[in-house]
C-alpha atoms as a PDB file:
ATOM      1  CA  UNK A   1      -1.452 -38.108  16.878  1.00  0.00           C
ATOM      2  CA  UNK A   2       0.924 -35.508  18.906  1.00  0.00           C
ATOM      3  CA  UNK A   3       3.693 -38.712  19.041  1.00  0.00           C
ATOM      4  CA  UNK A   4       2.996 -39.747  15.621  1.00  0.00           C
ATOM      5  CA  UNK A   5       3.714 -35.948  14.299  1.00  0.00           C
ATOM      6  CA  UNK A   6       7.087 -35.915  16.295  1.00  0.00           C
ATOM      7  CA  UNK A   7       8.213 -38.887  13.687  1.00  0.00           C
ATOM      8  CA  UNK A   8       9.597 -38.138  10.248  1.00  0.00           C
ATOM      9  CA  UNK A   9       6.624 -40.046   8.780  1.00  0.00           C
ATOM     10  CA  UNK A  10       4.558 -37.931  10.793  1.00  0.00           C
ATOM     11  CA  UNK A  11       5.870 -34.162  10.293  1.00  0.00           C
ATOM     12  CA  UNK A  12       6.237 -35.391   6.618  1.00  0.00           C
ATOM     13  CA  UNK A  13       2.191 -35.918   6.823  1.00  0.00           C
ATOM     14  CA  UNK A  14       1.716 -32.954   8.554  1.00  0.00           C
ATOM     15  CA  UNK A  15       3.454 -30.768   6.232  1.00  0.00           C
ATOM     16  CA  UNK A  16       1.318 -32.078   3.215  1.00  0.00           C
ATOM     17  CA  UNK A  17      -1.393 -31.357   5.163  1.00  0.00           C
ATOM     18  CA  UNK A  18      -0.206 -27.929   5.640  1.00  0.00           C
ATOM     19  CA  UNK A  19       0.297 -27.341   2.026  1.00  0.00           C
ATOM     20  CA  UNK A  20      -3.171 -28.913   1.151  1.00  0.00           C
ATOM     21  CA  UNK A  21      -5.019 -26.283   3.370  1.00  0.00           C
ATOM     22  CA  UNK A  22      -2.433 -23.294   2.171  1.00  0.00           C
ATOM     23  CA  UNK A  23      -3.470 -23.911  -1.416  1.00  0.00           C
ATOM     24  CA  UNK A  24      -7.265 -24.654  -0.869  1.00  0.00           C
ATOM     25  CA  UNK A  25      -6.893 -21.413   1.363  1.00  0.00           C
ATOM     26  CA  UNK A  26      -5.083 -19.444  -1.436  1.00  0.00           C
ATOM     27  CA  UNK A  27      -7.272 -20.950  -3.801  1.00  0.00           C
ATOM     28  CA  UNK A  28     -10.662 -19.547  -2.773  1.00  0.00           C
ATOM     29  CA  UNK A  29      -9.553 -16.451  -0.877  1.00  0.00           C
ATOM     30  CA  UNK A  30      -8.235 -14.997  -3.931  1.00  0.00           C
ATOM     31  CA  UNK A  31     -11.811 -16.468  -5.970  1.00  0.00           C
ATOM     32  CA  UNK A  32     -14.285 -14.627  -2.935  1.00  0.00           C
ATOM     33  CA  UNK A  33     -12.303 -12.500  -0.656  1.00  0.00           C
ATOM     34  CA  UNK A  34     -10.969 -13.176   3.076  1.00  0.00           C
ATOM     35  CA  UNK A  35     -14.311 -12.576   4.867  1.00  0.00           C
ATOM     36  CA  UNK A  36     -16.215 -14.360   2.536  1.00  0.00           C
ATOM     37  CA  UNK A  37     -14.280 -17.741   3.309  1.00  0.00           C
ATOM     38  CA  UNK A  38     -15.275 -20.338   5.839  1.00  0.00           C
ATOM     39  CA  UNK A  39     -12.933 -22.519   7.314  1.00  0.00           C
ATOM     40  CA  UNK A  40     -15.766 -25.563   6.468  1.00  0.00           C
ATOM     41  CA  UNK A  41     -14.854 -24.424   2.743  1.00  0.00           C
ATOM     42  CA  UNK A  42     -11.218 -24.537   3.486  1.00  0.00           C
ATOM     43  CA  UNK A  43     -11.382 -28.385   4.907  1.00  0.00           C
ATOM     44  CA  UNK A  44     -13.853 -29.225   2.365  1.00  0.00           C
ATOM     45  CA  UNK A  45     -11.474 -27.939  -0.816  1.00  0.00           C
ATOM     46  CA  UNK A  46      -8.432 -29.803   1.240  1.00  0.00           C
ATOM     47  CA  UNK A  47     -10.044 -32.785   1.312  1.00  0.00           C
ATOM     48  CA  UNK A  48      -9.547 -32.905   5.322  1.00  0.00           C
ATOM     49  CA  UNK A  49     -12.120 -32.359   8.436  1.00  0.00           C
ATOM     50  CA  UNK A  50     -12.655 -29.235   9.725  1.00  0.00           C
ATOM     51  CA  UNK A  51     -11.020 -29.847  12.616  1.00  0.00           C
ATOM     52  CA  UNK A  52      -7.623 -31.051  10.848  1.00  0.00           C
ATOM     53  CA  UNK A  53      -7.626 -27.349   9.694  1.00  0.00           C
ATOM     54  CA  UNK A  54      -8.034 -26.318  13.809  1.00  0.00           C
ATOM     55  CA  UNK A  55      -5.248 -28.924  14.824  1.00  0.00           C
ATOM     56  CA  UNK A  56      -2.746 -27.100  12.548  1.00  0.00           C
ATOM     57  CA  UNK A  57      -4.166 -23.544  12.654  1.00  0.00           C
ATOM     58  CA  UNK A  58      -5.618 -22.034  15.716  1.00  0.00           C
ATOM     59  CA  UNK A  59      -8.026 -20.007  13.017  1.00  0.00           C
ATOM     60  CA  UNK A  60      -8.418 -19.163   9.592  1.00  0.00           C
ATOM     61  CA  UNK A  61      -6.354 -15.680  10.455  1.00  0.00           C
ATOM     62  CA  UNK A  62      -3.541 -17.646  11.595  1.00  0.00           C
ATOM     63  CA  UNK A  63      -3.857 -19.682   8.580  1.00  0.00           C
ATOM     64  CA  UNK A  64      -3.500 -17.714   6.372  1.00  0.00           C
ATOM     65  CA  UNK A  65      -0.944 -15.227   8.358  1.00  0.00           C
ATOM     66  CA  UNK A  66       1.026 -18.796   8.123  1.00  0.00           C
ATOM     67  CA  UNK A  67       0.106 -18.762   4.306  1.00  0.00           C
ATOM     68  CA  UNK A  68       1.612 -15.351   3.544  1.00  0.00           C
ATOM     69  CA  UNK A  69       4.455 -15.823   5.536  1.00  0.00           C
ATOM     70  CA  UNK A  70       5.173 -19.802   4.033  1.00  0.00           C
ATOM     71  CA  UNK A  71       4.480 -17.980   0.043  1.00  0.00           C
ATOM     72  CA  UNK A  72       7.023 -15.020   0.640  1.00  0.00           C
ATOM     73  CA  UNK A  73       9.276 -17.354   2.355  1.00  0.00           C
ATOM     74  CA  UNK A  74       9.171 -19.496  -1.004  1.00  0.00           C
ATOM     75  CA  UNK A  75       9.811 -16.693  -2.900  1.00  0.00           C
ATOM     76  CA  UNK A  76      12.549 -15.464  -1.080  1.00  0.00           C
ATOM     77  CA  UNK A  77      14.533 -18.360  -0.805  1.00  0.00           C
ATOM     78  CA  UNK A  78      14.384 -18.668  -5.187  1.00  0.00           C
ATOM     79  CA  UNK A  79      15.566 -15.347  -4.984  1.00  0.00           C
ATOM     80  CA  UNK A  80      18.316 -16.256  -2.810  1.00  0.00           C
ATOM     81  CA  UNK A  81      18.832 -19.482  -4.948  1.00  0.00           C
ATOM     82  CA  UNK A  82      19.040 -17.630  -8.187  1.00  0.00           C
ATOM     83  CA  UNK A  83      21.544 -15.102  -7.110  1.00  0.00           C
ATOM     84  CA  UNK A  84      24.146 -17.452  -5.623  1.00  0.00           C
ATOM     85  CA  UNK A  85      23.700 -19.744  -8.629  1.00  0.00           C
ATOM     86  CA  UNK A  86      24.826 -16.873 -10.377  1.00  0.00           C
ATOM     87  CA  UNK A  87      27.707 -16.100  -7.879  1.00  0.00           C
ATOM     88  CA  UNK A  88      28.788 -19.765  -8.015  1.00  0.00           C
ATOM     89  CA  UNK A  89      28.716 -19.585 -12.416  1.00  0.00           C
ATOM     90  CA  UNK A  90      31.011 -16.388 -12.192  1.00  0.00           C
ATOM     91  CA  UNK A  91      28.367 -13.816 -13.259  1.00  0.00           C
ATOM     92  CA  UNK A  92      28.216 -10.831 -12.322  1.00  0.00           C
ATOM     93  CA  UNK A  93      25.557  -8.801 -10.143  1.00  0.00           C
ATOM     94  CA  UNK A  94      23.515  -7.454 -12.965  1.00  0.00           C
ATOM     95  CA  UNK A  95      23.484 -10.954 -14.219  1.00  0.00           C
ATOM     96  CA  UNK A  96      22.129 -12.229 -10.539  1.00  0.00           C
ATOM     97  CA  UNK A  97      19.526  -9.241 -10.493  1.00  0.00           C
ATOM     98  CA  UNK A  98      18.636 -10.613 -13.654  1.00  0.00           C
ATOM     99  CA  UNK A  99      18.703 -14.315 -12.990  1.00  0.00           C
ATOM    100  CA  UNK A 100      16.427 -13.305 -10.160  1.00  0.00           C
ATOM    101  CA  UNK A 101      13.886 -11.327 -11.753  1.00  0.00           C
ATOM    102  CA  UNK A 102      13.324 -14.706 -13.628  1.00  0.00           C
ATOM    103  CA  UNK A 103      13.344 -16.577 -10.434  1.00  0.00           C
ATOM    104  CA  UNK A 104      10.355 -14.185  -9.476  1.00  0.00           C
ATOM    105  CA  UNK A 105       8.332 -14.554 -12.693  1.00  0.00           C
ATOM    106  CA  UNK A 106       8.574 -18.408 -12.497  1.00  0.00           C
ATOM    107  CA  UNK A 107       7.139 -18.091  -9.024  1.00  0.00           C
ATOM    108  CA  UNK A 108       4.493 -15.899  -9.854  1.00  0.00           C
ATOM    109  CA  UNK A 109       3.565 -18.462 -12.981  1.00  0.00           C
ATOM    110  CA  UNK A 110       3.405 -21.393 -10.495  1.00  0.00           C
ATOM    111  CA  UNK A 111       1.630 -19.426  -7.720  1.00  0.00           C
ATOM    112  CA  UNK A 112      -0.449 -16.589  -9.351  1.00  0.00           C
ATOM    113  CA  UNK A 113      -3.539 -16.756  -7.085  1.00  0.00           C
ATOM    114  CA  UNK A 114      -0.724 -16.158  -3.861  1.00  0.00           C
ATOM    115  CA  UNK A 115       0.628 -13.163  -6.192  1.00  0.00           C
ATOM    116  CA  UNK A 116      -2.841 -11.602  -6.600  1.00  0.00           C
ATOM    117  CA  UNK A 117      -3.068 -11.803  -2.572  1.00  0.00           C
ATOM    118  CA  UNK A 118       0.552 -10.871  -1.583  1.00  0.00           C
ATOM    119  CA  UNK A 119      -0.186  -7.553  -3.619  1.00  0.00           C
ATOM    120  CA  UNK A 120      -3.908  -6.650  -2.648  1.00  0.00           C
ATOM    121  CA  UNK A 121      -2.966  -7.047   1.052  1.00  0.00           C
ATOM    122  CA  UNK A 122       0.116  -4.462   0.661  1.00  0.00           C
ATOM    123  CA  UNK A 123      -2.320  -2.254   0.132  1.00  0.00           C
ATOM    124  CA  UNK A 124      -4.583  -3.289   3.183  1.00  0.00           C
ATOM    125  CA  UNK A 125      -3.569  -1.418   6.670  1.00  0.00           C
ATOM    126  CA  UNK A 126      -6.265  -2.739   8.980  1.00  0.00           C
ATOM    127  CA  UNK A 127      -5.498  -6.641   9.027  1.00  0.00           C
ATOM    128  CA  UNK A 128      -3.862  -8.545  12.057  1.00  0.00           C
ATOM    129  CA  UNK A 129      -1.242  -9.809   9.920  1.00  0.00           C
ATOM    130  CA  UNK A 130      -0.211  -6.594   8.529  1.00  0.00           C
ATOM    131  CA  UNK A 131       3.032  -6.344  10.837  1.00  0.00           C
ATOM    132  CA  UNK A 132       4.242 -10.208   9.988  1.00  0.00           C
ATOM    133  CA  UNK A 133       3.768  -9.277   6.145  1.00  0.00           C
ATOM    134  CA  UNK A 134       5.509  -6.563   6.540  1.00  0.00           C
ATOM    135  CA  UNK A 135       8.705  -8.219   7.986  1.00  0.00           C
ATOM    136  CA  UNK A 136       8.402 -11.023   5.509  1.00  0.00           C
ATOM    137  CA  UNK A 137       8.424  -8.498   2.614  1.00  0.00           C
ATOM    138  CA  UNK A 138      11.229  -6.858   3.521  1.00  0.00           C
ATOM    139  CA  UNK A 139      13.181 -10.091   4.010  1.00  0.00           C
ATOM    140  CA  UNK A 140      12.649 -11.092  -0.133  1.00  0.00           C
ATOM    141  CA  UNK A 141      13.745  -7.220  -1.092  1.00  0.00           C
ATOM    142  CA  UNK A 142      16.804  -7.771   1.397  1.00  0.00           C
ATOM    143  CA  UNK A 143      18.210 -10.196  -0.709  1.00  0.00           C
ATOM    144  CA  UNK A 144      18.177  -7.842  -3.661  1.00  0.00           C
ATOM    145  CA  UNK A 145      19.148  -4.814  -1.628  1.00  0.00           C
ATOM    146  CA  UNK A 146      22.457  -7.307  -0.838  1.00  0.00           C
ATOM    147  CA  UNK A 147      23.174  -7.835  -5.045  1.00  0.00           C
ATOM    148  CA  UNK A 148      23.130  -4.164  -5.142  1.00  0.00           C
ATOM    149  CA  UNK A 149      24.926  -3.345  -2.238  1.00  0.00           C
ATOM    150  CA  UNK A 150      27.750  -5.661  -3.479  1.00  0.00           C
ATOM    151  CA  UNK A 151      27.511  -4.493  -7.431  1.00  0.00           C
ATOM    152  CA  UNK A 152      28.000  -0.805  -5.572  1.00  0.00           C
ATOM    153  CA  UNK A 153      31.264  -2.503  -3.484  1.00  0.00           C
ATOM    154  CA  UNK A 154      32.217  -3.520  -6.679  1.00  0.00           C
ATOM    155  CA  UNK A 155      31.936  -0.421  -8.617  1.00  0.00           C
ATOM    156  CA  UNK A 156      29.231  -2.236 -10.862  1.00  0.00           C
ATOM    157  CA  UNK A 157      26.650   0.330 -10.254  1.00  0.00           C
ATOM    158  CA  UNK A 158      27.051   3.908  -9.095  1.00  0.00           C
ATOM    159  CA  UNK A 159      27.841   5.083  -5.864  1.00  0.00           C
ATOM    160  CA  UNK A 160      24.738   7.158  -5.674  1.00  0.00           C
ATOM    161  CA  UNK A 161      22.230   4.582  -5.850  1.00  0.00           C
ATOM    162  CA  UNK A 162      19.225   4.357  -3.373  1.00  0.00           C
ATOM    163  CA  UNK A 163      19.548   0.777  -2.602  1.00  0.00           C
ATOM    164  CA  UNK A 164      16.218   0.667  -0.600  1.00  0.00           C
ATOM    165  CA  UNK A 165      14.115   2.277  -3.424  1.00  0.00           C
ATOM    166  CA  UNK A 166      15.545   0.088  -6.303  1.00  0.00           C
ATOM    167  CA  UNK A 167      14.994  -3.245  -4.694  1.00  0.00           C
ATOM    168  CA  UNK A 168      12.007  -2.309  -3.564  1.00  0.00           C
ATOM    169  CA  UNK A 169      11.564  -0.856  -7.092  1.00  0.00           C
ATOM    170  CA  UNK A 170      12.863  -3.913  -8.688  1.00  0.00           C
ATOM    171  CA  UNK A 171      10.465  -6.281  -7.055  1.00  0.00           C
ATOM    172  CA  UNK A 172       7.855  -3.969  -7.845  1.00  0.00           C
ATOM    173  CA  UNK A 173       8.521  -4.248 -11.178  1.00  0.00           C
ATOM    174  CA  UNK A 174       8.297  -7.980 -11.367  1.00  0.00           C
ATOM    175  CA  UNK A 175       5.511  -7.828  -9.499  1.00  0.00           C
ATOM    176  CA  UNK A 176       3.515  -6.023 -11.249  1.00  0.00           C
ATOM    177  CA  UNK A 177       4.814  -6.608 -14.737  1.00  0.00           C
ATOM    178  CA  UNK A 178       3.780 -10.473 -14.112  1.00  0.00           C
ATOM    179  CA  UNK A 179       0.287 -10.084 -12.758  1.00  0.00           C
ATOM    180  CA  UNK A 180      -0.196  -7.803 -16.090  1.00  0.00           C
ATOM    181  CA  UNK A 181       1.291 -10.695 -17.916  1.00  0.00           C
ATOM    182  CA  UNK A 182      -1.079 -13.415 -16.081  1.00  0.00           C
ATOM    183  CA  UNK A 183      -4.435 -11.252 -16.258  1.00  0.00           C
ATOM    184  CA  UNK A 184      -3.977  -9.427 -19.701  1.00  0.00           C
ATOM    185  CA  UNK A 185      -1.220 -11.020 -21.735  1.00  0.00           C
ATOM    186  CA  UNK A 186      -1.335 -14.616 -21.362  1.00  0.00           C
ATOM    187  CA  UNK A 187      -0.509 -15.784 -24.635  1.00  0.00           C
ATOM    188  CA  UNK A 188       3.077 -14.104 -23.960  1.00  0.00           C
ATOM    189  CA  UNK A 189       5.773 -16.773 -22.779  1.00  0.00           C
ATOM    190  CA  UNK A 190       7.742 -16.766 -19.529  1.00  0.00           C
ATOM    191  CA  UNK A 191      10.797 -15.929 -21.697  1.00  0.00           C
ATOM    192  CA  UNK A 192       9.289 -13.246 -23.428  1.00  0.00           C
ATOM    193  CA  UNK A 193       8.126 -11.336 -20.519  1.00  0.00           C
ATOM    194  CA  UNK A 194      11.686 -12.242 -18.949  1.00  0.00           C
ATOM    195  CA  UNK A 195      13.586 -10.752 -22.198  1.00  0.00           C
ATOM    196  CA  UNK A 196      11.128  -7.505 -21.806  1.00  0.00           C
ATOM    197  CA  UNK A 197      12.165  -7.559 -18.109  1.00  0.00           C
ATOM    198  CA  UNK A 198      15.775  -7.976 -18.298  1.00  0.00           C
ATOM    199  CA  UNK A 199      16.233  -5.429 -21.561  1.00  0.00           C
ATOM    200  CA  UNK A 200      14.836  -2.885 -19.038  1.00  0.00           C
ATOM    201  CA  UNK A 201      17.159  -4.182 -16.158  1.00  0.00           C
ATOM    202  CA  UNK A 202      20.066  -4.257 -18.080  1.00  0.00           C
ATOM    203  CA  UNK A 203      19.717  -0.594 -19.647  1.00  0.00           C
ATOM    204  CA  UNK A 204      18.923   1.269 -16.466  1.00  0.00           C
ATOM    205  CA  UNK A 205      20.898  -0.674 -13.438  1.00  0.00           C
ATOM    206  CA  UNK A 206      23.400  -2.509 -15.452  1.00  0.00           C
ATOM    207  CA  UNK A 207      23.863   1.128 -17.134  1.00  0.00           C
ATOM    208  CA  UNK A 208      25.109   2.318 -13.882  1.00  0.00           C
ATOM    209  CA  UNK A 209      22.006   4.071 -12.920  1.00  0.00           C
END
C-alpha cells in the first residue's frame, strides 16, 4: 500500500480518498456537532473502513484540522484566481475585490456545510486546531489585504484606509451575507446576492473610502 501510494495512480487514489472522508466529515459534523461524530460514522458515510480513515488521519481531530485547513486553502486559492484573472483582463482593483467577492459566494454555494463550520469555529477558543485556523484565515484575507494595498499604491482608494480591518471586513461581509442567503433567502440567485454585494462594494471602497 505505502509503494503503491508513492505512484501517481496511487496518490491520485489517495487523494479521492481524502476528499471522500473530508466531505462525509463536513457533512455530518455540521448535521450533529464535532463531539457527537464517530469516526465509524465518518468511514461508514465515505464508503471506506474505519481504518482507511486511521491510515490517512492519525484521528478524527487531525481530520478535520486537515479539513479546515484543505476548505480555506480552496477558498483562498479562488480568491487568488479571481483577482489575477482580473489583473490579466486589465481591470482594475475594485473590479478584482469585486470579482472576488463572487469567487467567495460561489464557494460558499458549492460548500455551504464547510461555511457553516469555518464560521462557528471562529468563534470557538478552546479547540486544538484553533492556532492552524487561525493562520489559514489570515492567509485568504492576505490576498485581499494585497488588492487593497495595491488600489492604495495606485491612488485607487484613500491613503487612510485600514487595510487589515477592511479585508477582514470584506470577507466578513461575504461571509456572512452568504450564509444569510443559504439559510434564509434561498430563492435569491447567486447573481442577485452578488449585484447586492458588489453595489455595496463599489459605493463604499470603490468610493475611496
Amino acid at each position: 500500500m505505502e509503494r503503491s501510494s508513492a505512484t501517481p495512480g496511487g496518490r491520485t487514489r489517495r487523494e479521492a480518498t481524502r476528499q471522500k472522508l473530508y466531505e462525509a466529515a463536513v457533512t455530518l459534523i455540521a448535521e450533529q456537532g464535532f463531539s457527537a461524530t464517530t469516526v465509524d460514522e465518518i468511514a461508514e458515510r465515505a464508503g471506506v473502513a474505519k481504518g482507511t480513515v486511521y491510515y490517512n488521519f492519525a484521528s478524527k481531530s487531525v481530520l478535520f484540522e486537515e479539513l479546515l485547513r484543505h476548505g480555506v486553502g480552496l477558498l483562498t486559492a479562488s480568491l487568488r484566481e479571481a483577482a489575477e484573472r482580473t489583473a490579466r483582463e486589465g481591470g482594475s482593483r475594485v473590479d478584482a475585490l469585486d470579482a472576488m467577492v463572487r469567487a467567495g459566494l460561489v464557494f460558499i454555494d458549492r460548500y455551504p456545510a464547510f461555511t457553516q463550520l469555518y464560521v462557528a469555529e471562529l468563534w470557538r477558543t478552546n479547540r486544538s486546531w484553533q492556532s492552524t485556523l487561525l493562520v489559514v484565515r489570515q492567509e485568504a484575507v492576505a490576498v485581499v489585504e494585497g488588492v487593497l494595498r495595491e488600489g492604495m499604491a495606485h491612488g485607487e482608494f484613500s491613503e487612510g484606509l485600514d487595510v487589515p480591518l477592511t479585508a477582514a471586513a470584506l470577507v466578513g461581509m461575504v461571509l456572512v451575507a452568504a450564509l444569510d442567503w443559504k439559510s434564509f433567502q434561498p430563492q435569491r440567485s447567486l447573481d442577485d446576492v452578488h449585484a447586492a454585494l458588489s453595489r455595496l462594494l463599489q459605493g463604499r471602497v470603490g468610493g475611496r473610502l
